[in-house]
Protein backbone atom coordinates (compact mmCIF):
# COMPACT_ATOMS: atom_id res chain seq x y z
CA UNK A 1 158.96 247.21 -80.60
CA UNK A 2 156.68 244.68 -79.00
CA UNK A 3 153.42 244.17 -80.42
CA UNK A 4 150.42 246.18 -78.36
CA UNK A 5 149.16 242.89 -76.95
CA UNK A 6 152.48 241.45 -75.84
CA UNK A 7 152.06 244.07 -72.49
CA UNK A 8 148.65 243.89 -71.29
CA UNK A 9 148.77 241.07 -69.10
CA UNK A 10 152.44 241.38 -68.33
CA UNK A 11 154.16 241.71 -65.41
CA UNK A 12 156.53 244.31 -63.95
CA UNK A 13 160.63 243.72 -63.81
CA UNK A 14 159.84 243.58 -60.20
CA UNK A 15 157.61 240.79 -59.83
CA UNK A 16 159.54 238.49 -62.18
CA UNK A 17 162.56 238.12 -60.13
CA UNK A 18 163.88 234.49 -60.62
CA UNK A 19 164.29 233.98 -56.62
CA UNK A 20 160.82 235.09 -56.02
CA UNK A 21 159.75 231.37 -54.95
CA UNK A 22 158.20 232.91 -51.61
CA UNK A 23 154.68 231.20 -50.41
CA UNK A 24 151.67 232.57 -51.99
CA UNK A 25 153.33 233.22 -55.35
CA UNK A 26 151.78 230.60 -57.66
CA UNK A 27 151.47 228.18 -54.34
CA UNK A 28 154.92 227.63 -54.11
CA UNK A 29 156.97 227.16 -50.56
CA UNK A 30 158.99 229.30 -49.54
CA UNK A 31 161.80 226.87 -48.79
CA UNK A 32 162.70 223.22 -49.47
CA UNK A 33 161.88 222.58 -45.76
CA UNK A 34 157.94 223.34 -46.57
CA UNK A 35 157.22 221.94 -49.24
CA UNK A 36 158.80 218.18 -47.64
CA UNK A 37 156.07 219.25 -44.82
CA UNK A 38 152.96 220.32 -47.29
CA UNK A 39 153.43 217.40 -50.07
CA UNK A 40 152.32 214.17 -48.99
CA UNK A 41 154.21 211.97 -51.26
CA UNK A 42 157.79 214.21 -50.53
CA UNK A 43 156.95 213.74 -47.27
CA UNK A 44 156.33 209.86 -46.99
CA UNK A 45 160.03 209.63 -48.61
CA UNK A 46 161.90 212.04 -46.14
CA UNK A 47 159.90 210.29 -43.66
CA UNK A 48 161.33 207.11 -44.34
CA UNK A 49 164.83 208.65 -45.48
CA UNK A 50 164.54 210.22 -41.78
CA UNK A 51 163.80 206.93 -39.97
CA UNK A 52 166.42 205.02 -41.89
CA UNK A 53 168.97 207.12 -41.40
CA UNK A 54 167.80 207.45 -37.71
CA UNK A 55 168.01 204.29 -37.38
CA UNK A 56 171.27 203.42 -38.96
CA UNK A 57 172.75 205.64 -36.59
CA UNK A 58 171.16 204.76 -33.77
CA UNK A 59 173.08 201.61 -34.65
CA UNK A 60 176.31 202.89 -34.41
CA UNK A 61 176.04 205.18 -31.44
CA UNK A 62 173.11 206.00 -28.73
CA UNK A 63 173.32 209.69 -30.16
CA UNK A 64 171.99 208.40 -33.10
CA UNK A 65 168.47 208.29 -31.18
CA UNK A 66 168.67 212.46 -31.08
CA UNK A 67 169.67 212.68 -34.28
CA UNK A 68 166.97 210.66 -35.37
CA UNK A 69 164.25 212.41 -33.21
CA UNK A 70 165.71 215.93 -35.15
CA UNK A 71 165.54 214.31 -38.68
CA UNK A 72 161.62 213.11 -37.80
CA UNK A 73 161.01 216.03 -36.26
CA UNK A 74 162.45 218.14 -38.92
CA UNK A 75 160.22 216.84 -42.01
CA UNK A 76 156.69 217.43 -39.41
CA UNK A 77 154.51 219.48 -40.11
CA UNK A 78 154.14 221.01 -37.03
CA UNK A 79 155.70 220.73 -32.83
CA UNK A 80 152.56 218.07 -32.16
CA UNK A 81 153.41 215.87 -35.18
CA UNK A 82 156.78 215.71 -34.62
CA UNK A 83 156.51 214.73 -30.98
CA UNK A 84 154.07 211.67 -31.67
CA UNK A 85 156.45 210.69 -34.55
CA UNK A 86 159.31 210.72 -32.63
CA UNK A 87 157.21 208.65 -30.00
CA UNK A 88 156.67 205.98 -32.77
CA UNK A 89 160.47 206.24 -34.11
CA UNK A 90 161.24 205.45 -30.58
CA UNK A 91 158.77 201.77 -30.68
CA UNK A 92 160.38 201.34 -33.64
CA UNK A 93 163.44 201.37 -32.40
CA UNK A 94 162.83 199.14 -29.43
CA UNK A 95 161.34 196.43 -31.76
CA UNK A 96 164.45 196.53 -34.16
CA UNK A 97 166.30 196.44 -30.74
CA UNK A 98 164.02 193.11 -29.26
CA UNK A 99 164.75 191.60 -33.17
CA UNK A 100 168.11 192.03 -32.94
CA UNK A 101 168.09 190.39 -29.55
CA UNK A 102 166.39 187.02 -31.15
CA UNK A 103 166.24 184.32 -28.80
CA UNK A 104 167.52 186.88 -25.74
CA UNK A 105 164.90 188.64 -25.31
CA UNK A 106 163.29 187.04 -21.77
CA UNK A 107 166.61 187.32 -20.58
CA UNK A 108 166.80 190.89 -20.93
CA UNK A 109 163.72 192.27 -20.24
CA UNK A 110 164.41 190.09 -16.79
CA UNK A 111 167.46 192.27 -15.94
CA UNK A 112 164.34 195.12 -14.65
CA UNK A 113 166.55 198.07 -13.96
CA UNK A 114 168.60 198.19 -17.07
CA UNK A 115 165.31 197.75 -19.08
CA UNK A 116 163.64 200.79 -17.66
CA UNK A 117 167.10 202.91 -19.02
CA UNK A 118 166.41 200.93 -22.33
CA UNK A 119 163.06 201.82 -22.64
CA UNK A 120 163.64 205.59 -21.27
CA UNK A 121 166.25 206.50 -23.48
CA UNK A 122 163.94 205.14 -26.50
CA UNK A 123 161.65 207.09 -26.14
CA UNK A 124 162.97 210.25 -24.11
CA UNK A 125 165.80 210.86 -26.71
CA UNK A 126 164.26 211.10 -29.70
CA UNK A 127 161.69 213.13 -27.83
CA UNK A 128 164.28 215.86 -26.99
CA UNK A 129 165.71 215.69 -30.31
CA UNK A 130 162.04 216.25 -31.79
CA UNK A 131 162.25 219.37 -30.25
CA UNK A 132 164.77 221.40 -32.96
CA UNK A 133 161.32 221.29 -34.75
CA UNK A 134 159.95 223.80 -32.33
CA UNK A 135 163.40 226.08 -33.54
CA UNK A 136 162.73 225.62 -37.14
């Protein structure tokens, strides 16, 4: 007993399914994951959440460096954007690295062969760990 006007503009069982949250339907994402990449301001955050964490580990261990390349790399948009922001997690980290240094610095950019591993594994690391974007 529904009134005649209740069902006119209705919808069937089928399309009201409570995990219908696929893209398309209503402009939603189909995952967590995609909507971090298509919102700007959810994006900024994990950004930052990403390099933070990156960096924090990166602290702690040299692996950190991949793990930070994945994080950035994860919350891109896309395989390009994740490479170039890996590239710029990496400068980050070498200018938290030449901070931490403080007066040390001419010192150790003088010790030549030992920079060029410092500078390589910067950037190259977070580079390869960019790449899990290109899996997900």
């Amino acid at each position: 007993m529904s009134s005649p006007g209740s069902e006119a503009g209705s919808e069937s069982d089928e399309d009201r399914r409570p995990d219908d949250h696929r893209s398309g339907r209503g402009g939603t994402p189909a995952n967590p994951l995609d909507r971090v990449r298509r919102e700007s301001r959810i994006h900024a955050v994990a950004l930052i959440a990403a390099v933070a964490i990156g960096l924090v580990a990166a602290w702690l261990h040299w692996a950190g460096l991949l793990l930070g390349g994945a994080l950035v790399g994860l919350v891109a948009p896309t395989l390009r954007r994740a490479v170039l922001g890996t590239i710029g997690f990496g400068a980050l980290v070498l200018v938290v690295f030449a901070v931490s240094l403080g007066g040390s610095v001419g010192a150790v950019v003088g010790m030549v062969p030992v920079v060029y591993l410092v500078v390589a594994a910067a950037f190259g690391l977070p580079l390869f760990g960019s790449l899990v974007r290109g899996l997900i």
